[in-house]
N, C-alpha and C. Protein backbone atom coordinates (compact mmCIF):
# COMPACT_ATOMS: atom_id res chain seq x y z
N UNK A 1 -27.98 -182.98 -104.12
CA UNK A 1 -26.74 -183.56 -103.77
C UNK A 1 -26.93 -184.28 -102.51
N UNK A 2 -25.50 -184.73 -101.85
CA UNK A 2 -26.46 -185.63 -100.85
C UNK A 2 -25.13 -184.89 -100.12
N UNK A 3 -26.28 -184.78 -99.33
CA UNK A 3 -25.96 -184.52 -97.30
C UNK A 3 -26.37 -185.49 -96.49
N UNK A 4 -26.23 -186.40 -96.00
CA UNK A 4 -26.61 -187.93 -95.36
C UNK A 4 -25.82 -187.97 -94.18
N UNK A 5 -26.05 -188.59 -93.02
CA UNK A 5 -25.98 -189.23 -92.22
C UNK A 5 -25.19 -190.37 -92.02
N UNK A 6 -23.90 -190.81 -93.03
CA UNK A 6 -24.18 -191.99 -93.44
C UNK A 6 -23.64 -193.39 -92.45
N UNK A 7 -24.56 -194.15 -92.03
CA UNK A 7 -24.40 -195.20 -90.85
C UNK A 7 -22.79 -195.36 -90.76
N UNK A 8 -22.47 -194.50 -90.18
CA UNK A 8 -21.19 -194.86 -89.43
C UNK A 8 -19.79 -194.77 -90.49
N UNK A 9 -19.82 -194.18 -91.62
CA UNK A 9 -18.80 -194.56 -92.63
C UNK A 9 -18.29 -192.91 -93.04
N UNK A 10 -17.58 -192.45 -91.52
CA UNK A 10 -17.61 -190.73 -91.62
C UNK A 10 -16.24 -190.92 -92.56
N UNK A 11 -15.09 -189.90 -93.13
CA UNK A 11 -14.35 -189.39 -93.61
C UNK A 11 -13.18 -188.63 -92.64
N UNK A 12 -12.68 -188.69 -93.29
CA UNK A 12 -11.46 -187.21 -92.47
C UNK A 12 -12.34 -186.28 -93.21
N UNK A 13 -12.10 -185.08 -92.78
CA UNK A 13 -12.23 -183.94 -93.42
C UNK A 13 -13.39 -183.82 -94.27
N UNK A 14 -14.68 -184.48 -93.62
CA UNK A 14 -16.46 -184.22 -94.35
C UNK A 14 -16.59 -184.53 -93.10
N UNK A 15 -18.12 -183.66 -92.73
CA UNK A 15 -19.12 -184.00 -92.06
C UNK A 15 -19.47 -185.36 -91.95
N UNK A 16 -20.38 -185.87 -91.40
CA UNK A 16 -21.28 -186.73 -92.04
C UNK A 16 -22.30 -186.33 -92.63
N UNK A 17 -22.85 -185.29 -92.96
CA UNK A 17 -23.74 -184.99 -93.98
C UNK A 17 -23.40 -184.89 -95.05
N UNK A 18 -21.89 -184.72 -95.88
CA UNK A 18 -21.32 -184.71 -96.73
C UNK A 18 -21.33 -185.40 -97.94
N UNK A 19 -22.18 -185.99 -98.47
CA UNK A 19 -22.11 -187.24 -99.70
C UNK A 19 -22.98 -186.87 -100.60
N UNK A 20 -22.69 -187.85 -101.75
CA UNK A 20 -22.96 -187.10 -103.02
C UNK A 20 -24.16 -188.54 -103.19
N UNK A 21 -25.53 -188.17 -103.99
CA UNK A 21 -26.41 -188.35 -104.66
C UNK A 21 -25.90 -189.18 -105.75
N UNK A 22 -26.36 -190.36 -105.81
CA UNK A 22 -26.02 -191.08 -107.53
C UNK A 22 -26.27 -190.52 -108.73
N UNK A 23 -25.40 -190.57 -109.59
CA UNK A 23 -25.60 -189.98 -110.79
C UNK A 23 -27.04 -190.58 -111.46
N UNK A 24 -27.39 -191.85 -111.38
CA UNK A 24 -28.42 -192.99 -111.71
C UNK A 24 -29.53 -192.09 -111.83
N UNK A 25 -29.81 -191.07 -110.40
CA UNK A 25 -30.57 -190.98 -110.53
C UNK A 25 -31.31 -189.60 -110.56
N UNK A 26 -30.52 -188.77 -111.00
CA UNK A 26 -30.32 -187.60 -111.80
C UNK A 26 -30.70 -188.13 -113.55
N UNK A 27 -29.87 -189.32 -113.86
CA UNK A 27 -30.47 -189.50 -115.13
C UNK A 27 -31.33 -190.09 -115.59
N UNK A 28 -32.14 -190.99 -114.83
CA UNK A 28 -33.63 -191.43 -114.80
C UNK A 28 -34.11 -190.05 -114.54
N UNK A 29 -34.17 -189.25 -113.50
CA UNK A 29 -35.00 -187.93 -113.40
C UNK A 29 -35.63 -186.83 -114.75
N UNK A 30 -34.12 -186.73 -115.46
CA UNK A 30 -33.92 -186.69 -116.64
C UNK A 30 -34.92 -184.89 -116.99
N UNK A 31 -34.13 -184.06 -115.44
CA UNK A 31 -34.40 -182.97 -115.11
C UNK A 31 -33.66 -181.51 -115.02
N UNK A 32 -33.51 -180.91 -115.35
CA UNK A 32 -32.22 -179.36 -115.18
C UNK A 32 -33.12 -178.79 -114.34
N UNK A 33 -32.03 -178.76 -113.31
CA UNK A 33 -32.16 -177.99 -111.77
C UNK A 33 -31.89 -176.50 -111.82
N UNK A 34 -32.38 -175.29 -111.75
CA UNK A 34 -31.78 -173.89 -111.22
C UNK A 34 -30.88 -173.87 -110.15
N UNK A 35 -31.28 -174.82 -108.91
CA UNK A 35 -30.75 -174.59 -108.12
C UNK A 35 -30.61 -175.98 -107.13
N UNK A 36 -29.88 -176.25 -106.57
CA UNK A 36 -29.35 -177.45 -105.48
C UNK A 36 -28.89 -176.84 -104.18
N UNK A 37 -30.22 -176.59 -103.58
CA UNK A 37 -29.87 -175.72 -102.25
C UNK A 37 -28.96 -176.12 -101.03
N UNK A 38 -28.51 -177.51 -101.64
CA UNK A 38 -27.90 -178.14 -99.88
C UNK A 38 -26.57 -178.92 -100.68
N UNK A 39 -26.00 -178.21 -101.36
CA UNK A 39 -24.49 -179.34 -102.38
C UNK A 39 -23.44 -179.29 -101.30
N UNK A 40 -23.09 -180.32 -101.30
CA UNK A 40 -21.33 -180.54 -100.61
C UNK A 40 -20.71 -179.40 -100.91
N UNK A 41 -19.01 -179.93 -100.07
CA UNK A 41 -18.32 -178.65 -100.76
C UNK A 41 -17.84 -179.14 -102.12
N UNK A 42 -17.58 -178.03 -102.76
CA UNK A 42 -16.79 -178.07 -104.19
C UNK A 42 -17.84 -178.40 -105.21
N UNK A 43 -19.27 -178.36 -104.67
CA UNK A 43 -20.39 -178.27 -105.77
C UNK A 43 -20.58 -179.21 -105.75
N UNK A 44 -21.78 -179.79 -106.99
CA UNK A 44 -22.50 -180.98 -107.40
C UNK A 44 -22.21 -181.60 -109.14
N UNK A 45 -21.01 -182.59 -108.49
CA UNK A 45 -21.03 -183.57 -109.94
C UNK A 45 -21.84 -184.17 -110.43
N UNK A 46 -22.49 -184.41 -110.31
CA UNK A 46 -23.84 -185.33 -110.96
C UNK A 46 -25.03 -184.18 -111.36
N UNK A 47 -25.12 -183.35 -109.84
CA UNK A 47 -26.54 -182.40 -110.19
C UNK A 47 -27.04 -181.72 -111.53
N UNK A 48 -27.54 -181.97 -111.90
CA UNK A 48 -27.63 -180.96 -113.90
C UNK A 48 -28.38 -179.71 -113.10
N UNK A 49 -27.54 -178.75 -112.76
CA UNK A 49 -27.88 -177.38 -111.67
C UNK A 49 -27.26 -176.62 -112.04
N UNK A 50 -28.19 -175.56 -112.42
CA UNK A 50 -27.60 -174.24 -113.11
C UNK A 50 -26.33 -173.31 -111.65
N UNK A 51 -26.98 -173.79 -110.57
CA UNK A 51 -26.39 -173.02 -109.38
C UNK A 51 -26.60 -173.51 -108.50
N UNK A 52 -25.67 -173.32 -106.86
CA UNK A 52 -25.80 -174.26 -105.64
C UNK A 52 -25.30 -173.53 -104.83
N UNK A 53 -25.90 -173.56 -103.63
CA UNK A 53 -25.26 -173.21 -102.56
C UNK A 53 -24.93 -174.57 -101.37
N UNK A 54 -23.52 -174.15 -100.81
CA UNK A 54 -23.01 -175.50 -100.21
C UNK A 54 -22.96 -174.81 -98.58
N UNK A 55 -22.77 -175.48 -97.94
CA UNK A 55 -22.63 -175.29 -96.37
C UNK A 55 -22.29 -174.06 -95.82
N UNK A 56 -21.28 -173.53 -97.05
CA UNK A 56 -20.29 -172.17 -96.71
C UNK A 56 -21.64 -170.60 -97.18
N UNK A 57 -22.33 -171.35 -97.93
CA UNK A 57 -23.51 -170.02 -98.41
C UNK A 57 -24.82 -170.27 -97.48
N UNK A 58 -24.61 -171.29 -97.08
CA UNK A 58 -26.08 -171.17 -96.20
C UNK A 58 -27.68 -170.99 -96.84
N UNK A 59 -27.39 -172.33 -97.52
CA UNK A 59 -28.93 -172.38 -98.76
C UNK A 59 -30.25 -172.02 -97.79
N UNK A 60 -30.06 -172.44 -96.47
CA UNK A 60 -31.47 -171.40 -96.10
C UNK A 60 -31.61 -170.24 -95.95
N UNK A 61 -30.66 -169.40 -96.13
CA UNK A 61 -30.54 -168.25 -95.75
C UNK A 61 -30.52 -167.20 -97.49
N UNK A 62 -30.66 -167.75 -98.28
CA UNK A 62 -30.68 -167.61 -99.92
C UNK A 62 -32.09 -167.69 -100.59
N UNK A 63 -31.89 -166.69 -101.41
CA UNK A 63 -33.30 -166.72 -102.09
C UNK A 63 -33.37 -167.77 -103.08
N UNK A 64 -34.33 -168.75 -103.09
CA UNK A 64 -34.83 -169.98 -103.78
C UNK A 64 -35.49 -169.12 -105.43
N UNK A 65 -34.50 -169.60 -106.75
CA UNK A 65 -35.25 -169.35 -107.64
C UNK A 65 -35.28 -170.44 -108.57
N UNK A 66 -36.82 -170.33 -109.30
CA UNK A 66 -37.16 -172.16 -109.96
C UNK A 66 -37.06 -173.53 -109.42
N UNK A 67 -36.42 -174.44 -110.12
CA UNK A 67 -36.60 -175.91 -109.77
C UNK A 67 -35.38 -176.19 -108.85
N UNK A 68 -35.54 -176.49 -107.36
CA UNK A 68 -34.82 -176.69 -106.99
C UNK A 68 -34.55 -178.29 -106.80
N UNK A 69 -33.64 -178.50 -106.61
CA UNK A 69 -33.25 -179.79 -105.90
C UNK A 69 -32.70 -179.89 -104.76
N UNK A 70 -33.00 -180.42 -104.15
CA UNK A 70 -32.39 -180.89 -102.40
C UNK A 70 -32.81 -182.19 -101.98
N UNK A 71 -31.25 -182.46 -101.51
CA UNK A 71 -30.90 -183.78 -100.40
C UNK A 71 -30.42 -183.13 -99.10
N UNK A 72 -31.07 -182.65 -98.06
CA UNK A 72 -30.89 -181.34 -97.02
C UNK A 72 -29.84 -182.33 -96.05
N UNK A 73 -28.94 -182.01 -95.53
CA UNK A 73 -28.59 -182.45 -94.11
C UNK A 73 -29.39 -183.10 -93.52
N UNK A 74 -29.25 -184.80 -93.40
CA UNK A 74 -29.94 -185.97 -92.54
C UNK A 74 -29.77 -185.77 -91.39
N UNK A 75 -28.70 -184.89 -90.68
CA UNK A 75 -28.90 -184.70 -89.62
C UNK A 75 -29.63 -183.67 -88.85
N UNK A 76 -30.37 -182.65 -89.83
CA UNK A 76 -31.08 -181.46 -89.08
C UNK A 76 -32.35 -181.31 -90.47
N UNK A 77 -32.84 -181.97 -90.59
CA UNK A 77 -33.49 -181.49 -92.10
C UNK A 77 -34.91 -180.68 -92.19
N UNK A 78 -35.41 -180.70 -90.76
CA UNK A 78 -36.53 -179.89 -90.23
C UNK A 78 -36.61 -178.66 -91.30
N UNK A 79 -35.61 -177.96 -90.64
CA UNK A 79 -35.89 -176.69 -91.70
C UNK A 79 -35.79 -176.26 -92.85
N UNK A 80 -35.12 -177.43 -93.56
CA UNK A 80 -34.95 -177.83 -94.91
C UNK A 80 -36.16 -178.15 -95.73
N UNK A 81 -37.00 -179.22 -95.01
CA UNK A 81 -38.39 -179.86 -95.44
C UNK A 81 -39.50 -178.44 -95.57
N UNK A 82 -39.04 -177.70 -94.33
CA UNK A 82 -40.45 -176.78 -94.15
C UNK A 82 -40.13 -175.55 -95.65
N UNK A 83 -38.71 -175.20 -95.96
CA UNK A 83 -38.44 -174.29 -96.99
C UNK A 83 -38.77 -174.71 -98.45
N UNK A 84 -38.46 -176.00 -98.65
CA UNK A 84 -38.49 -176.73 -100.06
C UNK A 84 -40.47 -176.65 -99.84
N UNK A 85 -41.25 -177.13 -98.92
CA UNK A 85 -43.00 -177.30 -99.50
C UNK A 85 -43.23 -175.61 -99.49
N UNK A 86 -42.82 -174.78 -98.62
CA UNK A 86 -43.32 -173.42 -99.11
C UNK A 86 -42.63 -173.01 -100.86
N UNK A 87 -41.32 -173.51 -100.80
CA UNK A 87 -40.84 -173.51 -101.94
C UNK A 87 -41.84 -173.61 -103.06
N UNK A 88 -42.71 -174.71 -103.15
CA UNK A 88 -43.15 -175.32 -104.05
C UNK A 88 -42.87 -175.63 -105.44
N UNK A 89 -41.25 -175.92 -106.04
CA UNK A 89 -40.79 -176.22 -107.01
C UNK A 89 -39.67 -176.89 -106.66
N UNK A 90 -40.29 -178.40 -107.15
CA UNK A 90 -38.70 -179.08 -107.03
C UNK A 90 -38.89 -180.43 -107.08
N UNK A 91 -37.40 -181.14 -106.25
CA UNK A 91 -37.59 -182.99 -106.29
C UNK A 91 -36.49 -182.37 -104.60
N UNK A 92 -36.60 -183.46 -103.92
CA UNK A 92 -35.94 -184.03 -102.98
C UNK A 92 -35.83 -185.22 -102.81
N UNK A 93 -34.74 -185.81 -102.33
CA UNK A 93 -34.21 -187.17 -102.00
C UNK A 93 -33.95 -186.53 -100.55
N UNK A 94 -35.43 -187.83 -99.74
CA UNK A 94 -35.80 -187.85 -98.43
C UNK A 94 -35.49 -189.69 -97.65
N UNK A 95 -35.23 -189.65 -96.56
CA UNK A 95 -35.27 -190.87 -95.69
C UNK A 95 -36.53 -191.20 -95.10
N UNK A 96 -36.69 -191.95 -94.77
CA UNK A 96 -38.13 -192.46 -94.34
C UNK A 96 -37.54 -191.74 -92.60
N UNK A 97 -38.96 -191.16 -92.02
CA UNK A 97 -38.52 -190.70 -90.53
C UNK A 97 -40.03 -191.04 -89.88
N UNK A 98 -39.54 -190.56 -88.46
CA UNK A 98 -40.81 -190.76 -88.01
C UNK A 98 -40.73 -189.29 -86.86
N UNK A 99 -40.19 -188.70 -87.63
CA UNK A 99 -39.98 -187.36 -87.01
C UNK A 99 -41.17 -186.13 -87.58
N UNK A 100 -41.53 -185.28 -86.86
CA UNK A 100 -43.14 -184.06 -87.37
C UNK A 100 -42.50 -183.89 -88.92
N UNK A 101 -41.32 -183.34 -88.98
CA UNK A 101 -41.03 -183.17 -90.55
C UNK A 101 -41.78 -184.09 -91.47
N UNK A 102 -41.66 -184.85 -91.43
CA UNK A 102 -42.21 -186.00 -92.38
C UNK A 102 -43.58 -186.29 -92.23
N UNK A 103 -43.99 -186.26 -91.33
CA UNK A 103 -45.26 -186.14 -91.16
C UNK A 103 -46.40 -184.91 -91.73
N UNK A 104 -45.21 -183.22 -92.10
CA UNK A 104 -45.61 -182.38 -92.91
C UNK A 104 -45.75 -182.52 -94.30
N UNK A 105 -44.75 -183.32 -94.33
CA UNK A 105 -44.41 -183.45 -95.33
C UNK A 105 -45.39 -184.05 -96.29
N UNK A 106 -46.03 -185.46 -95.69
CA UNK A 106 -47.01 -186.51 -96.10
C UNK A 106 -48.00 -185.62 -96.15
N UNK A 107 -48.36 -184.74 -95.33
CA UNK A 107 -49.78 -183.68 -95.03
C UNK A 107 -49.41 -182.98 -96.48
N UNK A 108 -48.44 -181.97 -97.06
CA UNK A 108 -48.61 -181.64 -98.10
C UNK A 108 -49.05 -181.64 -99.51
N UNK A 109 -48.62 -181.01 -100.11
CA UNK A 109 -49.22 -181.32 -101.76
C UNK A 109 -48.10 -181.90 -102.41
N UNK A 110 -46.83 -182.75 -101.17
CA UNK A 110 -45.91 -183.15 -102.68
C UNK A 110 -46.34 -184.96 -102.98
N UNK A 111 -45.95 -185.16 -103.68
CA UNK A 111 -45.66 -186.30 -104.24
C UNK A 111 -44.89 -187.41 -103.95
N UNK A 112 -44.59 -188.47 -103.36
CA UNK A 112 -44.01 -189.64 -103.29
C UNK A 112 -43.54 -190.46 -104.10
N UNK A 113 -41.98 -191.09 -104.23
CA UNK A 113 -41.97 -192.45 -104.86
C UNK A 113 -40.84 -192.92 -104.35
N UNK A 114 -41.01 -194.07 -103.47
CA UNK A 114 -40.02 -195.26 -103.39
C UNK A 114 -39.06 -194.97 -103.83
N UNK A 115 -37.80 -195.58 -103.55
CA UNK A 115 -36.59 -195.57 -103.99
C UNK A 115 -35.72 -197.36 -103.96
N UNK A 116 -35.46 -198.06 -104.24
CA UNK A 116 -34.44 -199.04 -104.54
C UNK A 116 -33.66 -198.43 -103.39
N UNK A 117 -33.02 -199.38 -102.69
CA UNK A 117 -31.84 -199.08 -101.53
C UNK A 117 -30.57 -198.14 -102.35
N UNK A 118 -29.94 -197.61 -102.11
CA UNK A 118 -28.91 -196.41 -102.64
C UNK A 118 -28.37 -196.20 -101.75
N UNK A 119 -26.97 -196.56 -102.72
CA UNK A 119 -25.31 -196.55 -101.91
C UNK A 119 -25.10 -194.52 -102.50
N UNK A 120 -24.96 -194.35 -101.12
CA UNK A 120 -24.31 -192.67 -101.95
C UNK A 120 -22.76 -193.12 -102.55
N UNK A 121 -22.32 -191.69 -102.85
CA UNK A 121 -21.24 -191.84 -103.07
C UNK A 121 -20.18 -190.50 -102.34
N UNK A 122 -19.14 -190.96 -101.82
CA UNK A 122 -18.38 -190.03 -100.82
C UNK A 122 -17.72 -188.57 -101.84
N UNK A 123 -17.28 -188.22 -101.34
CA UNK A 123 -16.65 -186.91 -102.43
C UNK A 123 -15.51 -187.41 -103.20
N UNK A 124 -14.98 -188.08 -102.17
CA UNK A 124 -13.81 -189.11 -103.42
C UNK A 124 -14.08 -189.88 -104.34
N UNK A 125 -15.48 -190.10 -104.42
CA UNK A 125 -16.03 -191.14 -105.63
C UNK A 125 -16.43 -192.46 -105.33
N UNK A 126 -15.61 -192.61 -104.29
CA UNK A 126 -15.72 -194.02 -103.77
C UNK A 126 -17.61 -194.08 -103.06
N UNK A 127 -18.24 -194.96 -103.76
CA UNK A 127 -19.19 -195.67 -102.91
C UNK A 127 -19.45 -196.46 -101.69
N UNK A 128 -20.14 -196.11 -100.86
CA UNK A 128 -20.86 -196.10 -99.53
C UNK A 128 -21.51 -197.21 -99.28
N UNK A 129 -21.48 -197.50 -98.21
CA UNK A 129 -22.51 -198.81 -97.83
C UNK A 129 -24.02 -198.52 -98.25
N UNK A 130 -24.86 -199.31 -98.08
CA UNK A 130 -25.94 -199.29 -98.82
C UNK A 130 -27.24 -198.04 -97.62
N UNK A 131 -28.30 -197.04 -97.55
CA UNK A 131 -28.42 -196.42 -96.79
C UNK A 131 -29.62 -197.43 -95.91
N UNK A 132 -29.36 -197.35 -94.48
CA UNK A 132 -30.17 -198.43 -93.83
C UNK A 132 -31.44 -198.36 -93.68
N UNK A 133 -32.00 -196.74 -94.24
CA UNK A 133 -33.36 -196.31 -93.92
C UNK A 133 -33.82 -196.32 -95.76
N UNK A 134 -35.34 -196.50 -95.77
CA UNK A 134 -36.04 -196.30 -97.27
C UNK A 134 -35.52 -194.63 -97.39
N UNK A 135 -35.39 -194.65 -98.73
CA UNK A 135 -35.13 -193.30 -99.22
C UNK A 135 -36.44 -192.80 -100.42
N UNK A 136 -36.92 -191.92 -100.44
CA UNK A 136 -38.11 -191.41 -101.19
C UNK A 136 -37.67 -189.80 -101.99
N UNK A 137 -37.75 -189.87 -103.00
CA UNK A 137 -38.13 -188.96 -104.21
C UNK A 137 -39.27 -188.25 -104.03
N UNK A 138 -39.44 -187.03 -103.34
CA UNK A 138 -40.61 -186.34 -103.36
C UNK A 138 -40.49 -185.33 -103.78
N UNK A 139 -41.31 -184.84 -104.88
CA UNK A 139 -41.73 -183.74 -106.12
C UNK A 139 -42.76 -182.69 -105.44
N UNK A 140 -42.62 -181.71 -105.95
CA UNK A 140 -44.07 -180.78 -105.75
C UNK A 140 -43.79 -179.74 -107.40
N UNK A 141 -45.13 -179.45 -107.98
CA UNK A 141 -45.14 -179.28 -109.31
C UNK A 141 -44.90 -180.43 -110.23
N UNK A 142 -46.03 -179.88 -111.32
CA UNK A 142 -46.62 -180.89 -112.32
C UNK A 142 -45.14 -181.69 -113.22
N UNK A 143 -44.23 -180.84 -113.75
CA UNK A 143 -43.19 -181.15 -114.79
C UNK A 143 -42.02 -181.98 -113.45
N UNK A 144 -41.83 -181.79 -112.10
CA UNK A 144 -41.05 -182.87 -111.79
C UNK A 144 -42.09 -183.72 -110.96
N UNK A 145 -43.50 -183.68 -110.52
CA UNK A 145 -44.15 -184.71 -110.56
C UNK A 145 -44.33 -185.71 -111.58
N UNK A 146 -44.48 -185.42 -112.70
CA UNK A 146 -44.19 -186.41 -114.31
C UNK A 146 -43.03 -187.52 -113.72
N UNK A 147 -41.44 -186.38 -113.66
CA UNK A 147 -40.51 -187.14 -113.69
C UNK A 147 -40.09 -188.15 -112.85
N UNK A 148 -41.44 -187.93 -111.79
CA UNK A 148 -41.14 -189.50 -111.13
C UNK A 148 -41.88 -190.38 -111.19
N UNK A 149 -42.37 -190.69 -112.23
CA UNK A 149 -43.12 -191.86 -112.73
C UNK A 149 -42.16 -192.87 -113.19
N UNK A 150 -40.70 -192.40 -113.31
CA UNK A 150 -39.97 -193.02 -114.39
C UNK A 150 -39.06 -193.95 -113.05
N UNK A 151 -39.39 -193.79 -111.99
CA UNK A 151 -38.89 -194.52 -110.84
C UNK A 151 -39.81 -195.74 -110.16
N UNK A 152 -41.34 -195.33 -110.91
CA UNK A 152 -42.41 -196.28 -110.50
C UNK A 152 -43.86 -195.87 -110.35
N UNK A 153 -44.47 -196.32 -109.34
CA UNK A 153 -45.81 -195.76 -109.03
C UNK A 153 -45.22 -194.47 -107.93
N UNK A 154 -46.02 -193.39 -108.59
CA UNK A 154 -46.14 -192.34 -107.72
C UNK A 154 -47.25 -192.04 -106.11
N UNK A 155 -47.23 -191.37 -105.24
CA UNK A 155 -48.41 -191.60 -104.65
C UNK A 155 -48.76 -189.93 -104.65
């Protein structure tokens, strides 16, 4: 789900980490999630996720079981990045940084792929300005490493 940052286009009553993930690309993924460790409130419309924990459960603080998915809080995602590679099952929708996180991240065993610029979408439905940083799809395990071939060249 998406927790973002998003350049300046806050809400009443959301965070700015608060926004939802395109459906687009859940269905190119063309994946069923166990779990979506970082969902808005009121859950994940788009996510195909058997289960989620949102801000109020404290997905780091929860035991991770199977394929997870996470779009962690753009504004703190350190400890998000370091749980999902010990994790080692899943997809994340990441920002390009130049922060140590990302730099673990690249050091790891996950997987990379580009993303097309992507407008989130707010909890009201309404779509978002476009996000100003590259956004990347990174996998760890073979069955959602596959599924991002279907976005392009993998690295």
């Amino acid at each position: 789900m998406i927790q973002q940052r998003l350049f300046g286009q806050q809400q009443t009553g959301l965070s700015s980490d608060d926004y939802y993930t395109p459906k687009w690309i859940f269905d190119k993924l063309d994946l069923v999630f166990d779990l979506d460790v970082a969902s808005p409130p009121g859950g994940p419309p788009f996510v195909p996720c058997r289960q989620f924990f949102t801000q109020e459960d404290d997905g780091l603080s929860q035991s991770w079981e199977g394929r997870v998915w996470m779009n962690p809080p753009y504004s703190k995602p350190a400890p998000w990045i370091e749980r999902w590679i010990d994790h080692a099952d899943g997809v994340a929708l990441l920002p390009t940084s130049n922060g140590k996180w990302y730099r673990s991240l690249w050091a790891s065993s996950a997987s990379f792929v580009p993303l097309p610029p992507i407008k989130f979408i707010a909890g009201d439905g309404r779509k978002l300005g476009t996000m100003p940083l590259p956004c990347w799809l990174v996998a760890i395990g073979a069955d959602n490493v596959a599924a991002l071939r279907s976005f392009g060249k993998v690295r």
